[in-house]
Protein backbone atom coordinates (compact mmCIF):
# COMPACT_ATOMS: atom_id res chain seq x y z
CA UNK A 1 111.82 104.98 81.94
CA UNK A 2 108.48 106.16 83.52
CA UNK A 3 107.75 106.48 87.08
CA UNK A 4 106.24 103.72 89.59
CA UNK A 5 102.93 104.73 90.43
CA UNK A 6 102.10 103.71 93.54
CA UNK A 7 98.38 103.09 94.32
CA UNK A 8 96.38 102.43 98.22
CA UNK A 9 93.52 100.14 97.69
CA UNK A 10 90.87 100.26 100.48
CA UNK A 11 88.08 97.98 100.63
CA UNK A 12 85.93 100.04 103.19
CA UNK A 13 82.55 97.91 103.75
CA UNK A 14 84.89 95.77 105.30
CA UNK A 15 86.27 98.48 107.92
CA UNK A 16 85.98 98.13 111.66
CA UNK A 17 86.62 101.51 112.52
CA UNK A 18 90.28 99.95 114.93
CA UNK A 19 91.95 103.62 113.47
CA UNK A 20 95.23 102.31 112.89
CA UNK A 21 95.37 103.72 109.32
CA UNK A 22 95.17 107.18 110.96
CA UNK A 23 97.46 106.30 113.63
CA UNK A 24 100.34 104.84 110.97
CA UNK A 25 99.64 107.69 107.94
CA UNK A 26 97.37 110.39 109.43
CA UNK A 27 98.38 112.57 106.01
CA UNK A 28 96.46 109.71 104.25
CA UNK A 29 93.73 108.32 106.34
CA UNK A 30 90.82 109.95 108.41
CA UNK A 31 87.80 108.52 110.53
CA UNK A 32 84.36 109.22 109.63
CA UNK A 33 82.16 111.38 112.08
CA UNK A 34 79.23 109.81 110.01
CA UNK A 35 79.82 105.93 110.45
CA UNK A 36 83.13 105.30 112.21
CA UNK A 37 84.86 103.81 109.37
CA UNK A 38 88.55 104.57 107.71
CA UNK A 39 88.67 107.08 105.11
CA UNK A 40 91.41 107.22 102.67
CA UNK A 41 91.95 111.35 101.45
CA UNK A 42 92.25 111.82 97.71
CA UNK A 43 90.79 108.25 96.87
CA UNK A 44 88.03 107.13 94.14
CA UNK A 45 85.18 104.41 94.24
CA UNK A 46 85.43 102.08 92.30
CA UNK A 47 82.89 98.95 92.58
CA UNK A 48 83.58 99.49 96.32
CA UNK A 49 87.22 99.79 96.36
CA UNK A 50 88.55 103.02 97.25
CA UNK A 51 91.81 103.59 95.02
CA UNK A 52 94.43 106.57 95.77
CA UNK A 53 97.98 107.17 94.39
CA UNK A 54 100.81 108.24 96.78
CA UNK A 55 104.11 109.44 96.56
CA UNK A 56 107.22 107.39 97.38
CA UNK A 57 107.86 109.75 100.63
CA UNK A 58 103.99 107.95 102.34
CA UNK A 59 105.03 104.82 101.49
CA UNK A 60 106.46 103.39 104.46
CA UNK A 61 103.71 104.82 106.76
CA UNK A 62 101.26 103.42 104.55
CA UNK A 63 102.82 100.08 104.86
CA UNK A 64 102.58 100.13 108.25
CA UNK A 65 99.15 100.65 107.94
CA UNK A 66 98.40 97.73 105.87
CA UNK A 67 100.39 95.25 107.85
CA UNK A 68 98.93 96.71 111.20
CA UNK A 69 95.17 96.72 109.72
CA UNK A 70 93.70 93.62 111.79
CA UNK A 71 91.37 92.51 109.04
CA UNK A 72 94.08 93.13 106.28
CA UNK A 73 91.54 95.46 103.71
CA UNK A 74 94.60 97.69 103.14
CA UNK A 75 96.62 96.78 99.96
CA UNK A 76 99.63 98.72 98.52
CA UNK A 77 99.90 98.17 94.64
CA UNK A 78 103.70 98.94 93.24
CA UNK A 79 103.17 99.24 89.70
């Protein structure tokens, strides 16, 4: 049986900078000094979305994040 992967998918052209990301899952999330936007740590580009894997232990906080994000580009993919 192999292991869930679980995957944060950001669409940040979309961000308005509201930092509730940081303030749900600082370890994963950062603001920008350079445009104001969300940053997700450890993530890849991909066509604009910016994909990262976390362990089961962020998962929760990173939840939060999503449901808290007021123009909803946080999804959390259980796969």
């Amino acid at each position: 049986m192999s292991k869930k992967q679980i995957k944060i998918i950001h669409l940040r052209q979309n961000c308005i900078g509201c930092n509730s990301c940081v303030e749900n899952a600082p370890d994963n999330w950062e603001m920008s000094l350079t445009d104001g936007k969300a940053n997700l740590k450890r993530a890849e580009e991909n066509k604009g979305r910016f994909i990262a894997e976390i362990c089961e232990i962020e998962l929760e906080a990173n939840k939060r994040a999503a449901a808290d994000c007021p123009v909803g580009i946080i999804k959390i993919v259980n796969e």
